[in-house]
N, C-alpha and C. Protein backbone atom coordinates (compact mmCIF):
# COMPACT_ATOMS: atom_id res chain seq x y z
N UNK A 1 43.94 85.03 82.82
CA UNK A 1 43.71 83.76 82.18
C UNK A 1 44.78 83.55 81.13
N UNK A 2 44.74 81.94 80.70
CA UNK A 2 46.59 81.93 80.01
C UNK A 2 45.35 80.90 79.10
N UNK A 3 46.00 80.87 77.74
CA UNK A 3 45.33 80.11 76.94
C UNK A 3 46.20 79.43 75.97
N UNK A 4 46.31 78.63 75.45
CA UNK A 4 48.00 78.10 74.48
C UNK A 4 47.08 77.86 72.77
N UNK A 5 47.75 78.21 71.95
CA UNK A 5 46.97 78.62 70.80
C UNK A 5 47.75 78.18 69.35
N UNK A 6 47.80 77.71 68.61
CA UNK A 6 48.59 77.94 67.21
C UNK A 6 48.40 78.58 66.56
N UNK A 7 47.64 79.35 66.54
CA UNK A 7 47.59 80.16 65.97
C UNK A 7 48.26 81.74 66.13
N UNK A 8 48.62 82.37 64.99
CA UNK A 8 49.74 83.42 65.33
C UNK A 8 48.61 84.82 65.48
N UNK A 9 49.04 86.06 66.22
CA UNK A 9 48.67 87.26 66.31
C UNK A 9 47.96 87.68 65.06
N UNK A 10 48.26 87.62 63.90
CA UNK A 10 47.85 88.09 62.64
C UNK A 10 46.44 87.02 62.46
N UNK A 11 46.36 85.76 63.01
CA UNK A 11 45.31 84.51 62.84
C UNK A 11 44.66 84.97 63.27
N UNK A 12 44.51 85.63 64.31
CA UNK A 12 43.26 85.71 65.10
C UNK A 12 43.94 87.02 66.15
N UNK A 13 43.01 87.43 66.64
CA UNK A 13 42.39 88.88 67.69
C UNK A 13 42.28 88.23 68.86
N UNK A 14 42.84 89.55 69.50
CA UNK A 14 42.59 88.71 71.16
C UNK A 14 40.91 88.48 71.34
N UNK A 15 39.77 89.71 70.56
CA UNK A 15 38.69 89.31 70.84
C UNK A 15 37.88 88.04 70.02
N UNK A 16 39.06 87.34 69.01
CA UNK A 16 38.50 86.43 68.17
C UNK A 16 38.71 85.42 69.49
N UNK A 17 39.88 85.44 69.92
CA UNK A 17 40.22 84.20 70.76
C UNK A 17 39.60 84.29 71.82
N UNK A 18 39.04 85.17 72.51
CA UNK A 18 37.84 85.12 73.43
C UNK A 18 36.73 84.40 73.24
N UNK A 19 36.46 85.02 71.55
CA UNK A 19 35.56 83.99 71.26
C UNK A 19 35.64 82.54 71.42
N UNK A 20 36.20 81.95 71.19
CA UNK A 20 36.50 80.93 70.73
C UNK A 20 36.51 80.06 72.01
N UNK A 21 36.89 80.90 72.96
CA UNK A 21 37.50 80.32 74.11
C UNK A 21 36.33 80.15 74.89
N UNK A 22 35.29 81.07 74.68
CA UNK A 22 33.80 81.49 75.33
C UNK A 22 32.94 80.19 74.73
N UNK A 23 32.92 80.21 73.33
CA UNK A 23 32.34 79.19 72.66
C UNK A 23 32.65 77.41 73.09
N UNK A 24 34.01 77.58 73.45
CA UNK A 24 34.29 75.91 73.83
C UNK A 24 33.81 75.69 75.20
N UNK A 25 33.78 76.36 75.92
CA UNK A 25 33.54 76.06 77.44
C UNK A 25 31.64 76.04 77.34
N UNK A 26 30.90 77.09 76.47
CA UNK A 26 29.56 76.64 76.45
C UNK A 26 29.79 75.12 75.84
N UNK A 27 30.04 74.28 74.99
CA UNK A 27 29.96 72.79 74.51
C UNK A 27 30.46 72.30 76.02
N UNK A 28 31.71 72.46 76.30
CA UNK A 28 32.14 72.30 77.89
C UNK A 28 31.04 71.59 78.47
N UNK A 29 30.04 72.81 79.35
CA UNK A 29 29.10 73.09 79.57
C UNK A 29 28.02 72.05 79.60
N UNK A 30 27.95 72.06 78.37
CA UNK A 30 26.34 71.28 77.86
C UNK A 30 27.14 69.51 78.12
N UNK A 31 28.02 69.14 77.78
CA UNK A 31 28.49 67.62 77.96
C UNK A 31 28.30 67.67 79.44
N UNK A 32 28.77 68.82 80.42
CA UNK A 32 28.84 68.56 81.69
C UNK A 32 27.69 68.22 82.18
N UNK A 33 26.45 68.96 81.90
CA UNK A 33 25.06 68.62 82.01
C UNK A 33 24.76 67.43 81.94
N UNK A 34 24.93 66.90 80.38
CA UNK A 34 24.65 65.04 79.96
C UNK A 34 25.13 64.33 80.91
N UNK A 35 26.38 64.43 80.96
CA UNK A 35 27.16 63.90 81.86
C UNK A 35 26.68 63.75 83.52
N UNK A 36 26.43 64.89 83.79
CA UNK A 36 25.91 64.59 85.61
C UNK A 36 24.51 64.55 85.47
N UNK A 37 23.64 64.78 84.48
CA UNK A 37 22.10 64.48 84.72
C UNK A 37 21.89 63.45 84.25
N UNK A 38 22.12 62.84 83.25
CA UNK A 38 22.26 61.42 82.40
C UNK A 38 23.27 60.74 81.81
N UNK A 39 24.09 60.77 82.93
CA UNK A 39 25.05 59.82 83.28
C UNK A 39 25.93 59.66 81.64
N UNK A 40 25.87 60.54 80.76
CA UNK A 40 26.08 59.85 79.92
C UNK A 40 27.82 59.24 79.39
N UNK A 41 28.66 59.67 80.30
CA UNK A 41 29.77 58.65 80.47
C UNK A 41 29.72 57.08 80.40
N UNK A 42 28.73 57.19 81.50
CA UNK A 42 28.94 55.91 81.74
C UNK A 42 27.35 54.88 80.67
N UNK A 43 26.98 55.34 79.72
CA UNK A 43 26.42 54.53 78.77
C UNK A 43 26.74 53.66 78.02
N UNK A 44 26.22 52.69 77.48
CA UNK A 44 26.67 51.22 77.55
C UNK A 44 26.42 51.44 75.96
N UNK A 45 25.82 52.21 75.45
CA UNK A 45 25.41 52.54 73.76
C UNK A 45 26.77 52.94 73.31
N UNK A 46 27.41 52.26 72.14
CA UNK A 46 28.87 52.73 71.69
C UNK A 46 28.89 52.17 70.53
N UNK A 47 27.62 51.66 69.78
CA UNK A 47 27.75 51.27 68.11
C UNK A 47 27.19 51.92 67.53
N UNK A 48 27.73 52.10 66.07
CA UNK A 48 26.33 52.90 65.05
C UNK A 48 26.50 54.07 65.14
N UNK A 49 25.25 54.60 64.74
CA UNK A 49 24.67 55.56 65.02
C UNK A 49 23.79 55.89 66.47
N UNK A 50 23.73 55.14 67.44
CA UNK A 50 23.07 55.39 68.46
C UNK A 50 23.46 55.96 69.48
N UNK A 51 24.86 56.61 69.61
CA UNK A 51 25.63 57.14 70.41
C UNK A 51 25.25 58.80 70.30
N UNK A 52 25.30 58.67 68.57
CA UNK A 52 24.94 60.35 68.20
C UNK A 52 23.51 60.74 68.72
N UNK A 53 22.33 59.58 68.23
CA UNK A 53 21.38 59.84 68.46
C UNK A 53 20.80 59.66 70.00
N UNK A 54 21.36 59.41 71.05
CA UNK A 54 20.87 59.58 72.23
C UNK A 54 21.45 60.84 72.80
N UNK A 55 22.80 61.64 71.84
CA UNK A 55 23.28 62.50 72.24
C UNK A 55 22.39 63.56 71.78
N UNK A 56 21.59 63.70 70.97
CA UNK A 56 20.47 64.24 70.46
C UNK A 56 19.10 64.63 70.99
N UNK A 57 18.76 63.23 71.06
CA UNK A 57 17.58 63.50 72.33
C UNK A 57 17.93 63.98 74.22
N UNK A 58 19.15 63.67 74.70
CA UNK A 58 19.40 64.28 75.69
C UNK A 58 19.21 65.80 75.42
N UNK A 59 19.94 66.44 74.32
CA UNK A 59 20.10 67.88 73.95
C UNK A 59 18.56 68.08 74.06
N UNK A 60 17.98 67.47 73.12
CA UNK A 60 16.36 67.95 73.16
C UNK A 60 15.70 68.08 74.35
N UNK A 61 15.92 66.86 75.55
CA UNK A 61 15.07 66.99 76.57
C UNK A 61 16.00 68.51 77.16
N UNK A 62 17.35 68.71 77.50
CA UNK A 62 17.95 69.94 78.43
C UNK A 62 17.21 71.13 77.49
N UNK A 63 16.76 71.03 76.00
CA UNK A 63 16.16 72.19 75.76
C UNK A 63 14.90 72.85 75.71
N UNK A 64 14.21 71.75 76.31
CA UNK A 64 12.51 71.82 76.08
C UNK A 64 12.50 72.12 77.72
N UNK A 65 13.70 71.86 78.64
CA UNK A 65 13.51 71.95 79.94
C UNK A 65 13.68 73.67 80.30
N UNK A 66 14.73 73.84 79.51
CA UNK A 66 15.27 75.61 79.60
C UNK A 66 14.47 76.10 79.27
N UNK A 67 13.60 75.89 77.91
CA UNK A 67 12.61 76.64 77.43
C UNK A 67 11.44 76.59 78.26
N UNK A 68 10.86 75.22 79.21
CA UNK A 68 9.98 75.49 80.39
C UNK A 68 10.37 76.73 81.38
N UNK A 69 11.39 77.29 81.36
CA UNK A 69 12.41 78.06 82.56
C UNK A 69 13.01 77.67 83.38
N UNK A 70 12.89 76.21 83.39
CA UNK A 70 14.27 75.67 85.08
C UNK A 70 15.32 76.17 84.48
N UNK A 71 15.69 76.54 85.58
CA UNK A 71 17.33 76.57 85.42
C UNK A 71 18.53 75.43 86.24
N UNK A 72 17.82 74.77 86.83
CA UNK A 72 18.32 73.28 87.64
C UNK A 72 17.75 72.46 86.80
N UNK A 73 18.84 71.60 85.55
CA UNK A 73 18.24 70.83 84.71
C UNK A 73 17.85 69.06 85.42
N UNK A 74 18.41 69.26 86.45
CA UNK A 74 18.67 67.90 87.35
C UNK A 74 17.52 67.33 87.76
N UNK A 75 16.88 69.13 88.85
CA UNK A 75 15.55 68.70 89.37
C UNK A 75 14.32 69.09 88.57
N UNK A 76 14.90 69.39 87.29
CA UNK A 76 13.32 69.28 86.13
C UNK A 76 13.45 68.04 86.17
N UNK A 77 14.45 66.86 85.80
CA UNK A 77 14.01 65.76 85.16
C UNK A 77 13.85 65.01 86.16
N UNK A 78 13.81 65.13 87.16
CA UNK A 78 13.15 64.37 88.46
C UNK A 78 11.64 64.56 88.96
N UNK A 79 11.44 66.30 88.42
CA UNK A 79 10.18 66.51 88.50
C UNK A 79 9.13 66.11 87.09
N UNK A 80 9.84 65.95 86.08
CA UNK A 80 9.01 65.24 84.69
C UNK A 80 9.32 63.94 84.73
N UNK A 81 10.12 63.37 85.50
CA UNK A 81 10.12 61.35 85.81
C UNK A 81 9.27 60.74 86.56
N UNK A 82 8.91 61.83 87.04
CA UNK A 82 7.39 61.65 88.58
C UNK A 82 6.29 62.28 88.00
N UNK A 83 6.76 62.99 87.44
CA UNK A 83 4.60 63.54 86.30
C UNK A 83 4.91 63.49 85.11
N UNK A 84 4.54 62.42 84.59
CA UNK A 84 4.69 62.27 83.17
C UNK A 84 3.47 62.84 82.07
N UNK A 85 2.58 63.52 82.72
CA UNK A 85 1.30 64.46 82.32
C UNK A 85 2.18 65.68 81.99
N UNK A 86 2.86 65.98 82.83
CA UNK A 86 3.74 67.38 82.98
C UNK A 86 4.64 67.41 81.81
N UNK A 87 5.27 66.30 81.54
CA UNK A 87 6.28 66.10 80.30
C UNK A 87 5.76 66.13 79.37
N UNK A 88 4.26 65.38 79.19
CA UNK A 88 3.49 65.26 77.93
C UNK A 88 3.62 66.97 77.54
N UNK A 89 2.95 67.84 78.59
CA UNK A 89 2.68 68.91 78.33
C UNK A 89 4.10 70.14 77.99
N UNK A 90 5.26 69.35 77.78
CA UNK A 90 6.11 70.23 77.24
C UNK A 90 6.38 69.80 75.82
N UNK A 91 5.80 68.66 76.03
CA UNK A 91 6.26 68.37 74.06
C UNK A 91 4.14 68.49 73.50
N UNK A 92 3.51 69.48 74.32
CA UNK A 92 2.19 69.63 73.36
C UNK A 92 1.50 68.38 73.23
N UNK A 93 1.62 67.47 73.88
CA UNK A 93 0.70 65.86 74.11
C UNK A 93 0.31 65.60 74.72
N UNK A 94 -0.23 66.69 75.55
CA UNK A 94 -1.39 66.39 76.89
C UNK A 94 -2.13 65.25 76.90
N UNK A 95 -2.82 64.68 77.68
CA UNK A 95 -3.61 63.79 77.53
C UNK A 95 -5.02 63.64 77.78
């Protein structure tokens, strides 16, 4: 793997820059999720504060989904868009 850096040898450790490198691709990661499960490229929200805050609640729903155990965040939210009893019951609001 080749990585391009400004930082000099003395800045940082090859295992700092692992880090670092490990750490950006998880954010990577999580946009890629928003992005192909809720489209969120292509959202029409781009004033304010409402850009941050839908970027927020997406995070919340991919984490209440992981913490159910899917690991296919795609077909949880297809399976909590069709039982909305089921969703209640991950945020504790059964009905």
């Amino acid at each position: 793997m080749y990585a391009i850096t400004s930082l000099t040898p003395t800045q940082a450790t090859p295992a700092q820059l692992a880090q670092l490198i490990r750490g950006h691709w998880q954010v990577e990661a999580l946009h890629h999720v928003r992005d192909m499960t809720f489209a969120e490229d292509a959202s029409r929200i781009r004033t304010g504060t409402a850009p941050r805050a839908m970027a927020t609640l997406r995070n919340l729903a991919i984490g209440l989904i992981r913490q159910a155990g899917w690991t296919n965040i795609t077909a949880a939210t297809d399976h909590y868009r069709s039982r909305g009893d089921h969703a209640l019951q991950l945020l504790d609001l059964e009905t």
